[in-house]
PDB file of N, CA and C in Angstrom:
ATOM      1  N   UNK A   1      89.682  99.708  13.854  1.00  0.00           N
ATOM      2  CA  UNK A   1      88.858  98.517  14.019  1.00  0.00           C
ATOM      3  C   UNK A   1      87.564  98.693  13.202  1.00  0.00           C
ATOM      4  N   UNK A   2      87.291  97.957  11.994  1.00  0.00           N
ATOM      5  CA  UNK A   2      85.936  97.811  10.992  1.00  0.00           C
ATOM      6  C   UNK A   2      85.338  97.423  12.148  1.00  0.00           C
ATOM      7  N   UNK A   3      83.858  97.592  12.660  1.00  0.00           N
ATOM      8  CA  UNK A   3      82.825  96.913  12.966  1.00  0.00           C
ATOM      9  C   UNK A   3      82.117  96.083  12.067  1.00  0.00           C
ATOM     10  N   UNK A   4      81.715  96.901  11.143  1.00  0.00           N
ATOM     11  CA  UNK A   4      80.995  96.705   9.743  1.00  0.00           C
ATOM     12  C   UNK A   4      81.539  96.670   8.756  1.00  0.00           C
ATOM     13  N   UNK A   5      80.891  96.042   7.591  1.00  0.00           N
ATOM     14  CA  UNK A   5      81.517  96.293   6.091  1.00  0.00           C
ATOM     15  C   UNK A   5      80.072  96.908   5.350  1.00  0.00           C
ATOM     16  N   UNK A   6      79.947  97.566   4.274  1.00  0.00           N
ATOM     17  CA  UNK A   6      79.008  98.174   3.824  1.00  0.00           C
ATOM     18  C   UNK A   6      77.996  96.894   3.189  1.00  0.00           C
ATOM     19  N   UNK A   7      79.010  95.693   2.796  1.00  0.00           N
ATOM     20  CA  UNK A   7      78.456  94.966   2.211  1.00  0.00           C
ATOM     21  C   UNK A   7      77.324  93.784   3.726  1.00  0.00           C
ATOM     22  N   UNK A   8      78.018  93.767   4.506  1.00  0.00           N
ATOM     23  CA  UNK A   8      77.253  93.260   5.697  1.00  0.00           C
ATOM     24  C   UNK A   8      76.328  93.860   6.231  1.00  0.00           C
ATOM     25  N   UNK A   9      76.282  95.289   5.804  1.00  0.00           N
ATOM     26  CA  UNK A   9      75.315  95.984   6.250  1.00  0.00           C
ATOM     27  C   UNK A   9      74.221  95.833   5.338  1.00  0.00           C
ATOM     28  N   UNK A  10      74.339  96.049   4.116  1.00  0.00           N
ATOM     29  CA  UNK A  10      73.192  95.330   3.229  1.00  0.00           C
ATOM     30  C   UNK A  10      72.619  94.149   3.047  1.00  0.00           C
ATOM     31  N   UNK A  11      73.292  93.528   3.311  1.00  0.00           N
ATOM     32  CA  UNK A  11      73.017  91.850   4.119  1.00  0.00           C
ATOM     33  C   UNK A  11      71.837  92.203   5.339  1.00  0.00           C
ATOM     34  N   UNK A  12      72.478  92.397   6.170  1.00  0.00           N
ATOM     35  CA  UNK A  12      72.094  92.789   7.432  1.00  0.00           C
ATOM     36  C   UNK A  12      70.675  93.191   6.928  1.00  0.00           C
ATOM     37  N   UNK A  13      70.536  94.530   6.355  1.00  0.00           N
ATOM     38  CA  UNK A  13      68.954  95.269   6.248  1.00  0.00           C
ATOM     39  C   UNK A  13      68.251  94.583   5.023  1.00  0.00           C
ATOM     40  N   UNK A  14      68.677  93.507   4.590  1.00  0.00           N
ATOM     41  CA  UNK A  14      67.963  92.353   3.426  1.00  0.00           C
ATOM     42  C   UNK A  14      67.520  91.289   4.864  1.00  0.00           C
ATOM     43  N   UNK A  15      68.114  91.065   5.312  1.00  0.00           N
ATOM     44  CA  UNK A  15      67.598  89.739   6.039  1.00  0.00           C
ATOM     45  C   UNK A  15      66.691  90.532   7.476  1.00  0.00           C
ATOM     46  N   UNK A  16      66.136  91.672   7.562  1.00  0.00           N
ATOM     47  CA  UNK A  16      65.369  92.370   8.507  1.00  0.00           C
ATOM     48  C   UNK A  16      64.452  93.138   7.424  1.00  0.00           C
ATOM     49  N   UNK A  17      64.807  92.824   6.414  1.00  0.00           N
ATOM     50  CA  UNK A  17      63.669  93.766   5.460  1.00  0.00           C
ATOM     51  C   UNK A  17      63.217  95.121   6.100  1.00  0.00           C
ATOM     52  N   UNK A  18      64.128  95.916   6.284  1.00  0.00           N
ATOM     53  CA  UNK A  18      64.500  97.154   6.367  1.00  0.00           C
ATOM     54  C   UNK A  18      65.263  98.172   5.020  1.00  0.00           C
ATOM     55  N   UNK A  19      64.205  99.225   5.108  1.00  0.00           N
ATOM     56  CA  UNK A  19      64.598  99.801   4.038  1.00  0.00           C
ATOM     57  C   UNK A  19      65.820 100.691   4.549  1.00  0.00           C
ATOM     58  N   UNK A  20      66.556 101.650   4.085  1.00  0.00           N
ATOM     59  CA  UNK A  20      67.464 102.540   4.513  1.00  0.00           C
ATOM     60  C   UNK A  20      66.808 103.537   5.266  1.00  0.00           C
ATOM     61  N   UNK A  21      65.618 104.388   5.132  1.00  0.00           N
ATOM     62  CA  UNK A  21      65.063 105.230   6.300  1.00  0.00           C
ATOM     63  C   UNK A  21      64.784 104.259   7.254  1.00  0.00           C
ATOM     64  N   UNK A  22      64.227 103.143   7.671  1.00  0.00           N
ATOM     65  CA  UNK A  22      64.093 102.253   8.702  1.00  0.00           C
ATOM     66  C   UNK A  22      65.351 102.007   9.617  1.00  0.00           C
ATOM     67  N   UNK A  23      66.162 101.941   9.132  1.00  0.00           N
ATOM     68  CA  UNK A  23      67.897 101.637   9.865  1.00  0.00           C
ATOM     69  C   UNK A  23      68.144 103.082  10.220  1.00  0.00           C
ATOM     70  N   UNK A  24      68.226 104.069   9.146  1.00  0.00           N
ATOM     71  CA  UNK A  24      68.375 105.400   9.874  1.00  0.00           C
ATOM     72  C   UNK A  24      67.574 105.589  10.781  1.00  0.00           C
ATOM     73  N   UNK A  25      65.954 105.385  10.984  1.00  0.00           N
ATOM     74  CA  UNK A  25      65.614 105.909  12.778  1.00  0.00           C
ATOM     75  C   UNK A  25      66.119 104.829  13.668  1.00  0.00           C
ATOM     76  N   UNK A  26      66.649 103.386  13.492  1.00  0.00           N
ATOM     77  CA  UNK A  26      66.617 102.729  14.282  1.00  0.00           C
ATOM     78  C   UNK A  26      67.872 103.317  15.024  1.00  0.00           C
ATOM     79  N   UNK A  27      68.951 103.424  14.226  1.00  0.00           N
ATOM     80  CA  UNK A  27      70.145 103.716  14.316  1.00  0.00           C
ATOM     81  C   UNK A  27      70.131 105.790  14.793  1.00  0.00           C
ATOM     82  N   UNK A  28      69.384 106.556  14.696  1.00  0.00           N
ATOM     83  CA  UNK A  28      68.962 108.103  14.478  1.00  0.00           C
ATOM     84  C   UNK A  28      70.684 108.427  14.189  1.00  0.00           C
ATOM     85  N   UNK A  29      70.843 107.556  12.885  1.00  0.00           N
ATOM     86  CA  UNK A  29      71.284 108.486  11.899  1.00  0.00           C
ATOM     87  C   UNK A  29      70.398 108.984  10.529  1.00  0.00           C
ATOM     88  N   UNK A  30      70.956 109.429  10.133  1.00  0.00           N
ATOM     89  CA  UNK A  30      70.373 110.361   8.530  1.00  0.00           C
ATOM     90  C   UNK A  30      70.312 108.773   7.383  1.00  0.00           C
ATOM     91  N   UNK A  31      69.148 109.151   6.460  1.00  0.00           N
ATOM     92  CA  UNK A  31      69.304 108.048   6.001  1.00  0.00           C
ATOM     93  C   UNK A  31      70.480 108.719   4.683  1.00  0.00           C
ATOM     94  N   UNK A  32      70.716 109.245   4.556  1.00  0.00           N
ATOM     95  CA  UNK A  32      72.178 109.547   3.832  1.00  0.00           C
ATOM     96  C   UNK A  32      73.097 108.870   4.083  1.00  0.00           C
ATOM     97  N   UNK A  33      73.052 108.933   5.601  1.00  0.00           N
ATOM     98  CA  UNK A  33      74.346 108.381   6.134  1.00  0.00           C
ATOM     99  C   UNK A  33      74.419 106.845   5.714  1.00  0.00           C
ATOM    100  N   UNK A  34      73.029 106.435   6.057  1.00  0.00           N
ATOM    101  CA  UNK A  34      73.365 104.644   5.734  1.00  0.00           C
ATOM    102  C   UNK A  34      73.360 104.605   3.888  1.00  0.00           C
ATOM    103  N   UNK A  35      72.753 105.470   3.193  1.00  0.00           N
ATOM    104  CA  UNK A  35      72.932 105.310   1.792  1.00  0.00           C
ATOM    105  C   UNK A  35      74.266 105.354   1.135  1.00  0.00           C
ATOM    106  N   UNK A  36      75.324 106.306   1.502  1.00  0.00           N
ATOM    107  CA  UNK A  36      76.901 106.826   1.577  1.00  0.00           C
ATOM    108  C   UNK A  36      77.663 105.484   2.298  1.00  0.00           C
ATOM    109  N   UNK A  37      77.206 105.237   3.480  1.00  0.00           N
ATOM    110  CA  UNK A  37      78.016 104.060   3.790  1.00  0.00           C
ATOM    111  C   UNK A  37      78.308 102.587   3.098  1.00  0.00           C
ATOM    112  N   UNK A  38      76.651 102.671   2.764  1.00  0.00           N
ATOM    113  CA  UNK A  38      76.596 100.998   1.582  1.00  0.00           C
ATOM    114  C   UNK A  38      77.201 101.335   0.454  1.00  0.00           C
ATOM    115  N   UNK A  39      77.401 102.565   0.140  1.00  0.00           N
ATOM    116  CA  UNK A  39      77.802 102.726  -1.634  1.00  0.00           C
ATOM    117  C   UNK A  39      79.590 102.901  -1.565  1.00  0.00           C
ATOM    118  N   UNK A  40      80.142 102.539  -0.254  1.00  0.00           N
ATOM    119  CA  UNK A  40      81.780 102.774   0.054  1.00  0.00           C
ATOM    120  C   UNK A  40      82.165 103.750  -0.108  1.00  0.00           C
ATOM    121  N   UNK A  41      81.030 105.006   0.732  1.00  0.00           N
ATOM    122  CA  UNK A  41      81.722 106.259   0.808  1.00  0.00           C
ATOM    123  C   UNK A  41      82.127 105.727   2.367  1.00  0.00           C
ATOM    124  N   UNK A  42      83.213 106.847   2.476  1.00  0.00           N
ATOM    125  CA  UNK A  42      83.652 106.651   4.425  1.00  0.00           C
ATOM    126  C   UNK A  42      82.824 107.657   4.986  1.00  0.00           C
ATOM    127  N   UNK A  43      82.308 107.311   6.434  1.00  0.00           N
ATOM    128  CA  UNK A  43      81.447 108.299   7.156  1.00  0.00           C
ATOM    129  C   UNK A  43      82.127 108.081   8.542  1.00  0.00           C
ATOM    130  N   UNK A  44      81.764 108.353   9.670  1.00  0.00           N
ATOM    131  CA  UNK A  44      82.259 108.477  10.732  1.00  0.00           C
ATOM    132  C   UNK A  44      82.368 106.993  11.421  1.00  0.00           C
ATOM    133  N   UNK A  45      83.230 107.004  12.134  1.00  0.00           N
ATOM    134  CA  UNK A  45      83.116 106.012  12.988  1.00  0.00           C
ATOM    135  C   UNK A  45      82.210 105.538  14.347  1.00  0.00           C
ATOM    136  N   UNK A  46      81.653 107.093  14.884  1.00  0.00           N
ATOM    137  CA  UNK A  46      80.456 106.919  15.511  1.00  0.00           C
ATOM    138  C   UNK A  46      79.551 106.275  14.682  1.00  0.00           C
ATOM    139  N   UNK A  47      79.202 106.569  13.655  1.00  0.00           N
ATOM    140  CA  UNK A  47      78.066 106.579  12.803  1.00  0.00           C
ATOM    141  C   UNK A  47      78.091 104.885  12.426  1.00  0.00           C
ATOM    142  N   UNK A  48      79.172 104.226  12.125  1.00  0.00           N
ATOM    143  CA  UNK A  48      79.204 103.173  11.631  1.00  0.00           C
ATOM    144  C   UNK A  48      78.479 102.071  13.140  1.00  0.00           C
ATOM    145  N   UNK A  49      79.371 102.331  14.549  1.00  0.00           N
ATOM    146  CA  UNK A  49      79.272 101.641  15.667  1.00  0.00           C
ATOM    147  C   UNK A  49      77.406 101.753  15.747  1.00  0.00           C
ATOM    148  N   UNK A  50      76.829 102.734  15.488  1.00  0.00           N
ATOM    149  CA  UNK A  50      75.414 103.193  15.898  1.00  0.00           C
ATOM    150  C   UNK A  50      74.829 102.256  14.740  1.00  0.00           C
ATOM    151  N   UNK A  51      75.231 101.672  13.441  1.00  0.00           N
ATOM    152  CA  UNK A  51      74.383 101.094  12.617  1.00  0.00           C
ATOM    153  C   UNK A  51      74.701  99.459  13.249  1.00  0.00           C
ATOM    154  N   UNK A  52      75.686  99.331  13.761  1.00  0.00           N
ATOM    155  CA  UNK A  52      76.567  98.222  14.119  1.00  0.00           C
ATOM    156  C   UNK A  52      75.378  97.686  15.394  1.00  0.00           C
ATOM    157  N   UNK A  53      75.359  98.500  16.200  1.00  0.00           N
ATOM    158  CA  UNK A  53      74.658  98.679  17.294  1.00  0.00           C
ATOM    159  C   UNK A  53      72.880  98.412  17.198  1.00  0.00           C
ATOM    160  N   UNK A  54      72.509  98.867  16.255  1.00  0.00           N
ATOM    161  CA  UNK A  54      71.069  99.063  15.913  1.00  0.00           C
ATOM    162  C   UNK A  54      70.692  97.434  15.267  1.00  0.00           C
ATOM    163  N   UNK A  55      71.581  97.434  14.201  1.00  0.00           N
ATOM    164  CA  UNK A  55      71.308  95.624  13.619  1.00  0.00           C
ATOM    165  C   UNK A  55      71.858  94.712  14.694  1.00  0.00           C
ATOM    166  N   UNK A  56      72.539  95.038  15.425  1.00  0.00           N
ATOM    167  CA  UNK A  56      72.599  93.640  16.561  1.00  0.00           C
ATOM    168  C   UNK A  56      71.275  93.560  16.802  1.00  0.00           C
ATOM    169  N   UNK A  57      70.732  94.724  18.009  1.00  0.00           N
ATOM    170  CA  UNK A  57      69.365  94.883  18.764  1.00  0.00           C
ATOM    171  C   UNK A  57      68.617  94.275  17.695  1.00  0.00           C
ATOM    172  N   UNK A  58      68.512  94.657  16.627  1.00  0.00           N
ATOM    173  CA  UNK A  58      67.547  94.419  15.528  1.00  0.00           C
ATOM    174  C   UNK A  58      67.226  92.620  15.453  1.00  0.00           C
ATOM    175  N   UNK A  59      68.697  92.034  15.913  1.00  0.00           N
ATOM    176  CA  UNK A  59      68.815  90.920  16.037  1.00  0.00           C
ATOM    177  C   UNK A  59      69.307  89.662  14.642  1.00  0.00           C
ATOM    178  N   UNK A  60      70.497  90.624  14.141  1.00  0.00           N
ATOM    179  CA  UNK A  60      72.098  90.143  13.303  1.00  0.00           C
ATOM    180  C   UNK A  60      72.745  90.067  14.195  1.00  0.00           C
ATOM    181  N   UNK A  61      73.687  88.296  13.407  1.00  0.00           N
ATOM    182  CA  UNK A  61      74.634  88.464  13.886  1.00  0.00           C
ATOM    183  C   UNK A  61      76.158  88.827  12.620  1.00  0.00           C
ATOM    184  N   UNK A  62      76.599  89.402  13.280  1.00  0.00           N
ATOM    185  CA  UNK A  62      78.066  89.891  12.314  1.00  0.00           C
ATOM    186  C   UNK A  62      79.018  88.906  12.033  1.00  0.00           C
ATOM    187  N   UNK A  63      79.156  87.809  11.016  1.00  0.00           N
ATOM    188  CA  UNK A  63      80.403  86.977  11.034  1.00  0.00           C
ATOM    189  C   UNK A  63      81.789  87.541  10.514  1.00  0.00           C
ATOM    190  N   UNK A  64      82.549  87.219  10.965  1.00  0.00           N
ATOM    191  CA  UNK A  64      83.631  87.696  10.855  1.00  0.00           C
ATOM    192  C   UNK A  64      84.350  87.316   9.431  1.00  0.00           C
ATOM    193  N   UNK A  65      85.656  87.759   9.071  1.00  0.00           N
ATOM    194  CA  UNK A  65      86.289  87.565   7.661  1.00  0.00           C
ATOM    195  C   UNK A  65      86.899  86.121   8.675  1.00  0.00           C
ATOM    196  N   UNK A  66      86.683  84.827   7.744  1.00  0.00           N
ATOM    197  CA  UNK A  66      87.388  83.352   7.978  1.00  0.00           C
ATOM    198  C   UNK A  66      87.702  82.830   6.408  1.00  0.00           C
ATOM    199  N   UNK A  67      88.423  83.679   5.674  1.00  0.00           N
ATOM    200  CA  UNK A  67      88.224  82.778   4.460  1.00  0.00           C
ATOM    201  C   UNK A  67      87.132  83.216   3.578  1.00  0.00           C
ATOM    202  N   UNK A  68      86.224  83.186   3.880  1.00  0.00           N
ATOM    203  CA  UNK A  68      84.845  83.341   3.125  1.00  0.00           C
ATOM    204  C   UNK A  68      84.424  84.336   3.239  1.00  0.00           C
ATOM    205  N   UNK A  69      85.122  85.466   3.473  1.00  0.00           N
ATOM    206  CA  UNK A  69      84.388  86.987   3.628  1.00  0.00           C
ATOM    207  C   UNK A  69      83.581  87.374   4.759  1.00  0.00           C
ATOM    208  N   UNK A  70      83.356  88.445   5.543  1.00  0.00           N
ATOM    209  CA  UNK A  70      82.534  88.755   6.660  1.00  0.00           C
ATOM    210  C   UNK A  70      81.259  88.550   6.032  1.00  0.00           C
ATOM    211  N   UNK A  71      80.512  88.300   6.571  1.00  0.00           N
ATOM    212  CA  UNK A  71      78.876  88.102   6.196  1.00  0.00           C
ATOM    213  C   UNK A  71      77.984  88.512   7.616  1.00  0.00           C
ATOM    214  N   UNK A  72      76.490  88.253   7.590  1.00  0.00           N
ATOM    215  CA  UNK A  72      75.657  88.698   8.455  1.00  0.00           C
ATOM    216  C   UNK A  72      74.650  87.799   8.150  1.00  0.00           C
ATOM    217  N   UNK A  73      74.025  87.497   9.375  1.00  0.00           N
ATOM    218  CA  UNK A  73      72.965  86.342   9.446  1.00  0.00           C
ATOM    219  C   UNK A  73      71.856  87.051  10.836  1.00  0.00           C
ATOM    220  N   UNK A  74      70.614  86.006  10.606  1.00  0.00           N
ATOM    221  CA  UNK A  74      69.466  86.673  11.958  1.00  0.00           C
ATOM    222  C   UNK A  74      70.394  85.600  12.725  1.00  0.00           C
ATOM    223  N   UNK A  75      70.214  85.852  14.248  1.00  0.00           N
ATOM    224  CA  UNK A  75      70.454  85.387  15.343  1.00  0.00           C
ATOM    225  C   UNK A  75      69.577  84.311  15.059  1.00  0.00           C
ATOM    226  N   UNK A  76      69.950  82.940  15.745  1.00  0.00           N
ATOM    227  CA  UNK A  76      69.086  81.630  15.988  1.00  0.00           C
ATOM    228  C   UNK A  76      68.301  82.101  17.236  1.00  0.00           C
ATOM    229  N   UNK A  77      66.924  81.809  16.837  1.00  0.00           N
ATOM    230  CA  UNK A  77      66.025  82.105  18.193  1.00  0.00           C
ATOM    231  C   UNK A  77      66.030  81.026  19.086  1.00  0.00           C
ATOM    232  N   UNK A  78      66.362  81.017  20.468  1.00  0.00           N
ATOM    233  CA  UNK A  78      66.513  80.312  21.444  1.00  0.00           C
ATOM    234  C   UNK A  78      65.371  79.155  21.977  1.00  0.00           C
TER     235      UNK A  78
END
């Protein structure tokens, strides 16, 4: 099961204007880890759920593949 795509994840930390050390403490992974993941190296699957996890809170939402590719957007504020 993808949570993420590397490319949604850069989405994701463009639309929170987060650099890659910023997502790594949010997430306390290594910022390696998120640099390796965006560039389509494979890393763990913990590791992916914890970036998955961190940009929700952060407040993305993850769209799914419909045709038009998975993408990532901010949550509509209520």
């Amino acid at each position: 099961m993808v949570l993420i795509t590397p490319e949604q994840c850069r989405m994701a930390r463009a639309a929170l204007q987060l650099s890659a050390g910023d997502l790594a403490a949010l997430a306390k992974v290594g910022r390696n880890t998120i640099v390796r993941f965006e560039s389509g190296q494979q890393i763990k699957p913990a590791s992916i759920e914890k970036l998955h996890d961190a940009l929700t809170t952060a407040g993305i939402e993850f769209i799914p593949e419909n045709g038009g590719g998975p993408g990532a957007r901010l949550k509509r504020s209520n």
